[in-house]
Protein backbone atom coordinates (compact mmCIF):
# COMPACT_ATOMS: atom_id res chain seq x y z
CA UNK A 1 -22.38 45.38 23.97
CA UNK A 2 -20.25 44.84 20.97
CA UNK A 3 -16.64 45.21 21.33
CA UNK A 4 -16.52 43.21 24.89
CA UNK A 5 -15.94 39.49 25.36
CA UNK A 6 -19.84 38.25 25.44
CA UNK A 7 -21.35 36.03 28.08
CA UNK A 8 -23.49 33.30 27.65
CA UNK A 9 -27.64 33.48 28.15
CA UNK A 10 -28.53 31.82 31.05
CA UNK A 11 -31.51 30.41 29.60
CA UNK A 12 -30.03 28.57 26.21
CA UNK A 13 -30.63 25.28 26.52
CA UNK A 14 -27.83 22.43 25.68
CA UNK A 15 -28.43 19.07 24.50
CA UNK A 16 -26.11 17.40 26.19
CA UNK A 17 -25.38 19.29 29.89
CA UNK A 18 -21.98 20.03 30.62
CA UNK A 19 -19.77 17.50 32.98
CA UNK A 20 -19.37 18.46 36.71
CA UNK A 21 -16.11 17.11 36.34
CA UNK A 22 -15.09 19.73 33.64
CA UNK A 23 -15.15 22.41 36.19
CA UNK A 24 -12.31 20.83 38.06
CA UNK A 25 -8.75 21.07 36.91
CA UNK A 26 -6.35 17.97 37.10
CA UNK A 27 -4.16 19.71 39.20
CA UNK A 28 -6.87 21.17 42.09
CA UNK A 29 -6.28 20.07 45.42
CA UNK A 30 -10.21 18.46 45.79
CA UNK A 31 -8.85 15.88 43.75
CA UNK A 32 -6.51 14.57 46.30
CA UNK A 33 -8.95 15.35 49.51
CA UNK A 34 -11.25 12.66 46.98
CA UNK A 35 -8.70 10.23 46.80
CA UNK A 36 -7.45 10.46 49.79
CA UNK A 37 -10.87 9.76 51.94
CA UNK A 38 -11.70 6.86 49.61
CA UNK A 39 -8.63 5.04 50.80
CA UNK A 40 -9.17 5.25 54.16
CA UNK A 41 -10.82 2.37 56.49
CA UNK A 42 -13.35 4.69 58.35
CA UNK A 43 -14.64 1.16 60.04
CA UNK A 44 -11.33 0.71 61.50
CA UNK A 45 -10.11 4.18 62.08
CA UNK A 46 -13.68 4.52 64.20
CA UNK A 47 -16.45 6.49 62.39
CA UNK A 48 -19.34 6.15 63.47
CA UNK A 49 -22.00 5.03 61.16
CA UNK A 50 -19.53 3.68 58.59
CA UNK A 51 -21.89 0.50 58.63
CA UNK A 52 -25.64 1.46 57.47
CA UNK A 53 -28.27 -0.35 59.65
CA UNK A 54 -31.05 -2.47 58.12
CA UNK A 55 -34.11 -0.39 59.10
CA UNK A 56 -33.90 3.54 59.59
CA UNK A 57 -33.82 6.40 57.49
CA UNK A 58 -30.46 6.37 55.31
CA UNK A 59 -28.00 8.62 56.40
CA UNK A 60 -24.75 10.41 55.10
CA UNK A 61 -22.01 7.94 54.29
CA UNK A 62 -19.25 9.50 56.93
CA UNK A 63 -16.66 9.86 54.09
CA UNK A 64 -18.93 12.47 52.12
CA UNK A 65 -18.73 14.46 56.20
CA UNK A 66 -15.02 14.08 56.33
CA UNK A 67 -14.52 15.53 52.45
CA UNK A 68 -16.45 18.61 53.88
CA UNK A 69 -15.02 18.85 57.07
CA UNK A 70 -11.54 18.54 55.59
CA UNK A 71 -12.35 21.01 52.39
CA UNK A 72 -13.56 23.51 55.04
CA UNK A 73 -10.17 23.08 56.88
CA UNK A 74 -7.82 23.64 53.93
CA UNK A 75 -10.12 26.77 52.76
CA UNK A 76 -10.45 28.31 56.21
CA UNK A 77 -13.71 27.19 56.39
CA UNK A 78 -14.70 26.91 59.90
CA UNK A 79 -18.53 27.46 60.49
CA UNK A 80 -21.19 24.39 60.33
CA UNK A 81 -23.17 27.08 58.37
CA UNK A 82 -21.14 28.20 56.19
CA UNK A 83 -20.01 24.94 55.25
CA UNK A 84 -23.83 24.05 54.49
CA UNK A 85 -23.96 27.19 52.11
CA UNK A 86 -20.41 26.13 50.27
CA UNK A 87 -22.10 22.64 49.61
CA UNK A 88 -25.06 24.71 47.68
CA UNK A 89 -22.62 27.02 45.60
CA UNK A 90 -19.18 25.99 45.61
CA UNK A 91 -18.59 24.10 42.67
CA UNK A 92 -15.63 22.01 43.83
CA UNK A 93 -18.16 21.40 46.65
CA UNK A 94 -20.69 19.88 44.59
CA UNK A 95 -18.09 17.75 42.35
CA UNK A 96 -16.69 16.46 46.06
CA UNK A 97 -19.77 15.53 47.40
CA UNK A 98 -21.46 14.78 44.60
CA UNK A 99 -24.17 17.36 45.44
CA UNK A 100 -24.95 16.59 48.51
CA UNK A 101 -26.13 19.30 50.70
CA UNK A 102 -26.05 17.96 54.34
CA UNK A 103 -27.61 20.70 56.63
CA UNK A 104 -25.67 22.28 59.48
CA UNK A 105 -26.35 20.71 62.27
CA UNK A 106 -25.12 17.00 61.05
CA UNK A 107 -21.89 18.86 59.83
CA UNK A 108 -21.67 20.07 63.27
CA UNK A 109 -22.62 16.43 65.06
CA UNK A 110 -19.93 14.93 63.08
CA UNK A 111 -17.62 16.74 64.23
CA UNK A 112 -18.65 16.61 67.58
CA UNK A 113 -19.32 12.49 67.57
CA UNK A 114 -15.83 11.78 65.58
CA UNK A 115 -13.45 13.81 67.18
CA UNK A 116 -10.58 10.90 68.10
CA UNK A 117 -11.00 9.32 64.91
CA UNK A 118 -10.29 12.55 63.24
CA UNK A 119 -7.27 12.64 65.11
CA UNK A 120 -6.14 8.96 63.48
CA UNK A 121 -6.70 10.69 59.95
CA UNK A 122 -4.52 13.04 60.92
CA UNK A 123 -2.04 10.67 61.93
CA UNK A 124 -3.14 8.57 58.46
CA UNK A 125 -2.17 11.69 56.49
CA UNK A 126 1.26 12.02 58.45
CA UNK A 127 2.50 8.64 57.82
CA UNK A 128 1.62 9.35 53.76
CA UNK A 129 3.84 12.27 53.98
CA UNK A 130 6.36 10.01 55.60
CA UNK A 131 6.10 7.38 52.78
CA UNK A 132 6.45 10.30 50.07
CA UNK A 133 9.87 11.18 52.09
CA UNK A 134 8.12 14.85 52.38
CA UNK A 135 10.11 14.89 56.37
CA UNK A 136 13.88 13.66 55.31
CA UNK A 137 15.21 16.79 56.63
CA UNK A 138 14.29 16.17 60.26
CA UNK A 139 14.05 20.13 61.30
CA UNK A 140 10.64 21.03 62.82
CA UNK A 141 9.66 24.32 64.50
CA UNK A 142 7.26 24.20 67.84
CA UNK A 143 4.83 27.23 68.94
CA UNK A 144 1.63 27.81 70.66
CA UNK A 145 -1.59 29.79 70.10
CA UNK A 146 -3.86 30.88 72.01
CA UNK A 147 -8.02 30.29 71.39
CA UNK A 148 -10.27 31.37 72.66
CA UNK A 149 -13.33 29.74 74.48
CA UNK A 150 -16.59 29.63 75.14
CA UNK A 151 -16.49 31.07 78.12
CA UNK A 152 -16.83 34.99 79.37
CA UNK A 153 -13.91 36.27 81.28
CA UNK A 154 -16.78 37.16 84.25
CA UNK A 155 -17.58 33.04 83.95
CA UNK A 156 -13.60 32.39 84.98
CA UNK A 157 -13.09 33.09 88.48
CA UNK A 158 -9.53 32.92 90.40
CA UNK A 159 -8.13 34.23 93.70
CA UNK A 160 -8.03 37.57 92.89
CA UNK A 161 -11.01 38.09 90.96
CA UNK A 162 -12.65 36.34 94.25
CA UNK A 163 -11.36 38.65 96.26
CA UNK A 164 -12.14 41.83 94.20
CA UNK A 165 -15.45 41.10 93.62
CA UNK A 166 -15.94 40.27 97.37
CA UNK A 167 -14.97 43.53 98.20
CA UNK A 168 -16.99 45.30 95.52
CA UNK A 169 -20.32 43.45 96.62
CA UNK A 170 -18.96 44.14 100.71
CA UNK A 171 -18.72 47.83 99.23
CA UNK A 172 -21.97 47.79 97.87
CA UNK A 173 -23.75 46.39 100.88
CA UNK A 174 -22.30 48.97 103.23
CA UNK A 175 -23.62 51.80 100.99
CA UNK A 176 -26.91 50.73 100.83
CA UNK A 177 -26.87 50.22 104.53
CA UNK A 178 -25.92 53.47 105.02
CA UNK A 179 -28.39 54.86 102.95
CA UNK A 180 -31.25 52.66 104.75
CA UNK A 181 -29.45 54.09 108.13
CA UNK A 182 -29.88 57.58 106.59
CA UNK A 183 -33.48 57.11 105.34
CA UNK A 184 -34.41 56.36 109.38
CA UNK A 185 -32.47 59.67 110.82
CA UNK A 186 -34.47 61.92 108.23
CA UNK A 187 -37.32 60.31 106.83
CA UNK A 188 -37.19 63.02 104.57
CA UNK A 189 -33.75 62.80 102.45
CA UNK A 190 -34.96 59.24 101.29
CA UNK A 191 -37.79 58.47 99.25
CA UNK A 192 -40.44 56.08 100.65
CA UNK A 193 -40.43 53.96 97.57
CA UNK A 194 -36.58 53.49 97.29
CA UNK A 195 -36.08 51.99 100.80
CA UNK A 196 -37.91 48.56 99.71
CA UNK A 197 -35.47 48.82 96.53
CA UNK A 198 -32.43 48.99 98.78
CA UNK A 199 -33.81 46.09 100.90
CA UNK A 200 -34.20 43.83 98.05
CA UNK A 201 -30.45 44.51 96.44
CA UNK A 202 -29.29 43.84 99.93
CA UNK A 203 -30.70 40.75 99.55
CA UNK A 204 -29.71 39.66 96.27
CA UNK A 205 -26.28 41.23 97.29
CA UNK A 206 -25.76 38.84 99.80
CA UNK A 207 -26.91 36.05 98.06
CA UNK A 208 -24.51 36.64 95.29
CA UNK A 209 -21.80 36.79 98.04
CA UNK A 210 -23.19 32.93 99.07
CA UNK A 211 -22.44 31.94 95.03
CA UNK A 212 -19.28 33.09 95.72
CA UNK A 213 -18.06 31.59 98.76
CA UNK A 214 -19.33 28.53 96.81
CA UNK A 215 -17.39 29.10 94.18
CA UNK A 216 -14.85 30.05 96.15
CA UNK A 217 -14.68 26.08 98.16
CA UNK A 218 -14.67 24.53 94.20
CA UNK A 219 -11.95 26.48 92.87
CA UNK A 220 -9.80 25.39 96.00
CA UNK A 221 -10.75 21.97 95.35
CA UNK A 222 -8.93 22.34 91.41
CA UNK A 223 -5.63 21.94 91.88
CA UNK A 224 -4.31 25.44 89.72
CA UNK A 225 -7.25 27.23 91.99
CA UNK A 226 -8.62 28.79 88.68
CA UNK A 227 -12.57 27.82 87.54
CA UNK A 228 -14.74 28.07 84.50
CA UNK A 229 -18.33 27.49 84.70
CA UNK A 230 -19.10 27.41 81.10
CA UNK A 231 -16.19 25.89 79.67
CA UNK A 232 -14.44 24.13 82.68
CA UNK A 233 -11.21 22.90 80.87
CA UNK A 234 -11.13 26.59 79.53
CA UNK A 235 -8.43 29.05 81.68
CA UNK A 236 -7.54 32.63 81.63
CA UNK A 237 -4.27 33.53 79.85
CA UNK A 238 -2.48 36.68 79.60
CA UNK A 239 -1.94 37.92 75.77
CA UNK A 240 0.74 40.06 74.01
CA UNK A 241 -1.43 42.70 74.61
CA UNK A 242 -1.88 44.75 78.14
CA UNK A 243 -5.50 43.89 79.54
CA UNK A 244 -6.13 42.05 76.84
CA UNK A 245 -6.33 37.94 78.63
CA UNK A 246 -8.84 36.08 77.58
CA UNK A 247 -10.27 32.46 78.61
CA UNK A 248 -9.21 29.69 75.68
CA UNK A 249 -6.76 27.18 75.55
CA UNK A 250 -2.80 27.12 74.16
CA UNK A 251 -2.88 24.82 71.54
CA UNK A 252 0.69 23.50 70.41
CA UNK A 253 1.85 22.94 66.81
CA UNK A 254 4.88 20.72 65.44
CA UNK A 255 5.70 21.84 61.65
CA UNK A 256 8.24 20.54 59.42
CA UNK A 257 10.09 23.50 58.14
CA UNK A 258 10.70 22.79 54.49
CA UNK A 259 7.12 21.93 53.63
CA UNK A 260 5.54 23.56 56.70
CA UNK A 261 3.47 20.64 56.93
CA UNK A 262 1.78 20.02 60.46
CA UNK A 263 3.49 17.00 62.43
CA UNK A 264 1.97 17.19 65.83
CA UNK A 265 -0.48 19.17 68.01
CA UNK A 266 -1.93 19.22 71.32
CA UNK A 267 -4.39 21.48 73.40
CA UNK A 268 -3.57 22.09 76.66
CA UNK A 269 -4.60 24.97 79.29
CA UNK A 270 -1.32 25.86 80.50
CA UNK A 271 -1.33 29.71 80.02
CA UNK A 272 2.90 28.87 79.08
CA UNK A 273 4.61 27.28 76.96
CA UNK A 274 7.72 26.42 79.54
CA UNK A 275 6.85 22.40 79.99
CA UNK A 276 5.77 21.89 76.62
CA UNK A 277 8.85 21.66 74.70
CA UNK A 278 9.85 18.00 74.91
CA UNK A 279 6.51 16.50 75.41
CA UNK A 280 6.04 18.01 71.25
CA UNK A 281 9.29 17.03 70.21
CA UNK A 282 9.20 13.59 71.67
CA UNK A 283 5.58 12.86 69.30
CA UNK A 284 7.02 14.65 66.54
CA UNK A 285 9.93 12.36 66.54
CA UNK A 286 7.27 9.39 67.23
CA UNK A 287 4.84 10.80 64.62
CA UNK A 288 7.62 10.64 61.59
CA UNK A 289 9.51 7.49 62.47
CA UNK A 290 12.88 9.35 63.79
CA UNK A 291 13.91 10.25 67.19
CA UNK A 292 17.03 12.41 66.31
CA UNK A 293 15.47 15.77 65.58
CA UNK A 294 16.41 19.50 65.33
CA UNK A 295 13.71 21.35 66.62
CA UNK A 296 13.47 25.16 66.63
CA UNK A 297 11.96 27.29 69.69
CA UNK A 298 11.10 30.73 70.88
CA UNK A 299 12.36 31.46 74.35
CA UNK A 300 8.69 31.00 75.59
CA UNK A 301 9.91 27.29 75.67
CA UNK A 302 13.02 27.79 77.53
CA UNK A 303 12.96 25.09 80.49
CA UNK A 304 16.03 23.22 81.96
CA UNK A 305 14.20 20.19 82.57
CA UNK A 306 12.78 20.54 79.11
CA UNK A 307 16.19 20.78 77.42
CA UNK A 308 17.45 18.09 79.55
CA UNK A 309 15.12 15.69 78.32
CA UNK A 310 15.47 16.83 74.63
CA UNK A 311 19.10 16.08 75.03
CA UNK A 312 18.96 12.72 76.74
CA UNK A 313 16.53 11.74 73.64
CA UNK A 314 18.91 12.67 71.33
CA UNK A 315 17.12 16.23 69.81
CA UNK A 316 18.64 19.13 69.30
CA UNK A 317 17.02 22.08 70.41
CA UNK A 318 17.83 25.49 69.01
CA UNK A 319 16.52 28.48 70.51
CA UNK A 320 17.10 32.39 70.65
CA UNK A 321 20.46 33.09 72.97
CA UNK A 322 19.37 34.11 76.29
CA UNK A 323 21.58 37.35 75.87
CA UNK A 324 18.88 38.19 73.46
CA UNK A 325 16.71 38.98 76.67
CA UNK A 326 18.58 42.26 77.07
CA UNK A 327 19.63 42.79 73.28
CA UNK A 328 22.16 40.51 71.88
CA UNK A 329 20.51 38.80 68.49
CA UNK A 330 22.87 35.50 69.16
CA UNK A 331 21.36 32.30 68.20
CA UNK A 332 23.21 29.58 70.14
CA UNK A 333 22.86 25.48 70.86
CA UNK A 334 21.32 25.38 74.59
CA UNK A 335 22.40 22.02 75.52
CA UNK A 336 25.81 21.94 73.95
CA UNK A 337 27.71 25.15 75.42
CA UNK A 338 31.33 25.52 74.24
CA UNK A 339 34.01 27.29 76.37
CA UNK A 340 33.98 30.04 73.73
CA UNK A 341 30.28 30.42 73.53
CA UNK A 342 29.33 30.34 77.68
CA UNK A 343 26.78 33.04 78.10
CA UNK A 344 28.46 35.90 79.80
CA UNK A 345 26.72 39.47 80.88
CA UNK A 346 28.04 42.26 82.60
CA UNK A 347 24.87 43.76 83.39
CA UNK A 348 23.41 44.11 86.71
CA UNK A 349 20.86 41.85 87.56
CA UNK A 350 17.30 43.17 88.87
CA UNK A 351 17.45 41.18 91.88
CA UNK A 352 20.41 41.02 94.79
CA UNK A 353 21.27 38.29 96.93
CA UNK A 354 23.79 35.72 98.19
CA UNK A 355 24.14 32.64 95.90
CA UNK A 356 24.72 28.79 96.67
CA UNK A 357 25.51 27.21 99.47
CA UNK A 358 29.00 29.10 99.91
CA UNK A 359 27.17 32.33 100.87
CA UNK A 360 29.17 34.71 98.24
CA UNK A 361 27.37 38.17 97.56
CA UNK A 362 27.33 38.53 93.68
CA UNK A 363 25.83 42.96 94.56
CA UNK A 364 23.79 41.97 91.84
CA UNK A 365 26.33 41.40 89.14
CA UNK A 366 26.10 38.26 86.70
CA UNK A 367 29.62 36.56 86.97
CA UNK A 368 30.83 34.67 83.92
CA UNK A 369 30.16 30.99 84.19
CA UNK A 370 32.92 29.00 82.45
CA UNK A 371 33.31 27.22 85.46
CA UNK A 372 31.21 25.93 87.88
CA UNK A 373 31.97 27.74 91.02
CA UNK A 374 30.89 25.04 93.27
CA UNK A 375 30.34 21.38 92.19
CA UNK A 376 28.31 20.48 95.28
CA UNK A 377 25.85 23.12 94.23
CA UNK A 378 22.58 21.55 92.81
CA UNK A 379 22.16 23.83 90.53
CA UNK A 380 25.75 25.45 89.95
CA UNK A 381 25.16 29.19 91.37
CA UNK A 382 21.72 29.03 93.24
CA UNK A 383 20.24 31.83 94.89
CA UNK A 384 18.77 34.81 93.92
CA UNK A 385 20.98 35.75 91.05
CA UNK A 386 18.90 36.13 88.09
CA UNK A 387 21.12 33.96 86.01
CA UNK A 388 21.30 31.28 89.06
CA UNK A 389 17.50 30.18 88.56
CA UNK A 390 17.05 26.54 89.22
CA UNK A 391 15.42 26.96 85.42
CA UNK A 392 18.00 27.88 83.87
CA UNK A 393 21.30 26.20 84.82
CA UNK A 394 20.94 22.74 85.03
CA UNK A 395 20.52 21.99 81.22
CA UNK A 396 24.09 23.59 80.67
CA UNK A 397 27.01 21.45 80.41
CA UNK A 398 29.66 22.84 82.67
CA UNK A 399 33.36 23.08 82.54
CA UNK A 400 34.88 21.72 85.63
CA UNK A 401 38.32 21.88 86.48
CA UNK A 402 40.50 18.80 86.16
């Protein structure tokens, strides 16, 4: 082995043991997770078990949880387990925690028994970013994702999928039925042993179709008519892919865009992102101390009512151009149209109709709108047009003639 850089033997002995705290640079993030958590008030922020009882068996102090739980965050670290393992044989693990090895399932409980006063850290470690003048610029970027739940897409049951498996078990019964019909013209075609077999998935068939009438009365007492029986605040949502929905929830995410630090979140189980645009910008402004932001948007958040309300808060909201929908890559201020800048398109729209309340036939072509044609009109061109959506024009500031 000469010639190579040579390892130490694992069994020399030292007289004096190395320092834990030599294994962690100055610079490593642990350092701040450490000093961070020790300057909290767990008591007030509302751990529970920040204050040991008298008699009992001791238990983990909840800072030494939260250094885990919020180690396993920044080092996508998501599992109970796995966490459990890192605290045996990560080294910046053992320094945090001062080797401690709490076993999975109190990782797990804390989680589970702490989740709102996680949320005030969160909001802890916001206004310390604010302090540090880390969100001066005042430009944050919104978007969903979608997660997925514990819950089977056969556990989720709406209209449809009501209806389609109705008609497969109705399907099912009438085939055995005719079978059993069979089996008594000519004794012979059936086997003896099978017609008790038929009788007994008739039965279960039926019973199945009881469930689901029962289901069926629940789901119309919800009031989006869609159920889940494992995870009931779980819904279906469609995905980018074709086929590919799955039951979860949409989770929005404020970030600031220079330090792409997280502002703001919510989970919802809207399968959309249309009525979530203010609600996010309004507690991102709250969350950093200023009400006059710039937020940036996909057009999964475009919503009249949406911009409306961003405006009359005072954010700007920046989004793709709606030309982009059928190719144009303009990015344009929805909420602050100039004369020059009014979305135009001489395409022909998908849908035909008359529009507004004078009764004009558009044939399916998108007029320009530098005017409003009507200024009775709720909406400025209602109808059928596909630019005359209710959801589209109010939020636009129109041009009217003096």
């Amino acid at each position: 082995m000469k010639r190579f850089i040579q390892s130490e033997d694992r069994s020399q002995c030292t007289l004096f043991p190395d320092c834990l705290d030599d294994y962690i640079a100055e610079d490593n993030p642990v350092r701040v997770i450490d000093v961070f958590v020790n300057e909290l008030d767990l008591v007030k922020l509302g751990f529970e078990r920040s204050e040991p009882k008298a008699t009992g068996r001791p238990a983990y102090h909840p800072s030494t949880l939260l250094k885990i739980y919020i180690y396993g965050y920044l080092n996508r670290v998501q599992s109970s387990r796995r966490l459990e393992r890192e605290t045996q044989r990560n080294v910046e693990l053992m320094w945090l925690t001062g080797r401690l090895t709490p076993d999975f399932k109190t990782i797990a409980d804390f989680r589970k028994d702490n989740g709102a006063a996680i949320r005030r850290v969160c909001r802890e470690f916001i206004v310390l970013c604010r302090n540090l003048n880390l969100f001066a610029e005042t430009i944050v970027a919104i978007d969903g994702s979608k997660f997925k739940a514990v819950n089977n897409r056969d556990k989720n049951f709406t209209d449809r999928k009501l209806q389609a498996r109705m008609e497969q078990l109705e399907e099912s019964v009438g085939r055995y039925l005719a079978e059993l019909d069979r089996a008594d013209r000519e004794p012979t075609a059936v086997n003896e042993e099978r017609v008790p077999r038929l009788k007994e998935k008739i039965i279960r068939i039926k019973e199945q179709m009881r469930r689901i009438v029962q289901i069926g009365a629940q789901m119309q007492a919800t009031p989006d008519r869609q159920i889940s029986l494992t995870d009931p605040d779980a819904r279906s949502m469609a995905t980018s892919g074709r086929g590919t929905g799955m039951v979860g929830y949409n989770v929005q995410t404020v970030v600031d865009a220079k330090h792409h630090l997280i502002i703001a979140h919510e989970v919802t189980n809207r399968g959309h992102d249309r009525q979530q645009l203010a609600p996010m910008a309004q507690q991102a402004g709250q969350a950093i101390g200023n009400e006059h932001l710039t937020v940036l948007a996909d057009r999964g958040y475009f919503n009249s009512e949406q911009i409306r309300k961003c405006e009359q808060g005072g954010i700007a909201t920046i989004g793709p151009h709606l030309r982009q929908w059928f190719g144009a890559s303009e990015v344009l201020r929805v909420g602050s149209v100039h004369r020059r800048n009014t979305w135009r398109s001489t395409r022909r729209s998908r849908r035909r109709g008359k529009c507004g309340r004078n009764g004009k036939r558009h044939n399916g072509e998108i007029p320009a709108i530098e005017k409003c044609p009507e200024s009775q009109c709720p909406c400025g061109l209602a109808g059928f047009c596909f630019f005359c959506r209710q959801e589209i024009f109010p939020a636009m500031k129109w041009h009217h003639p003096e």
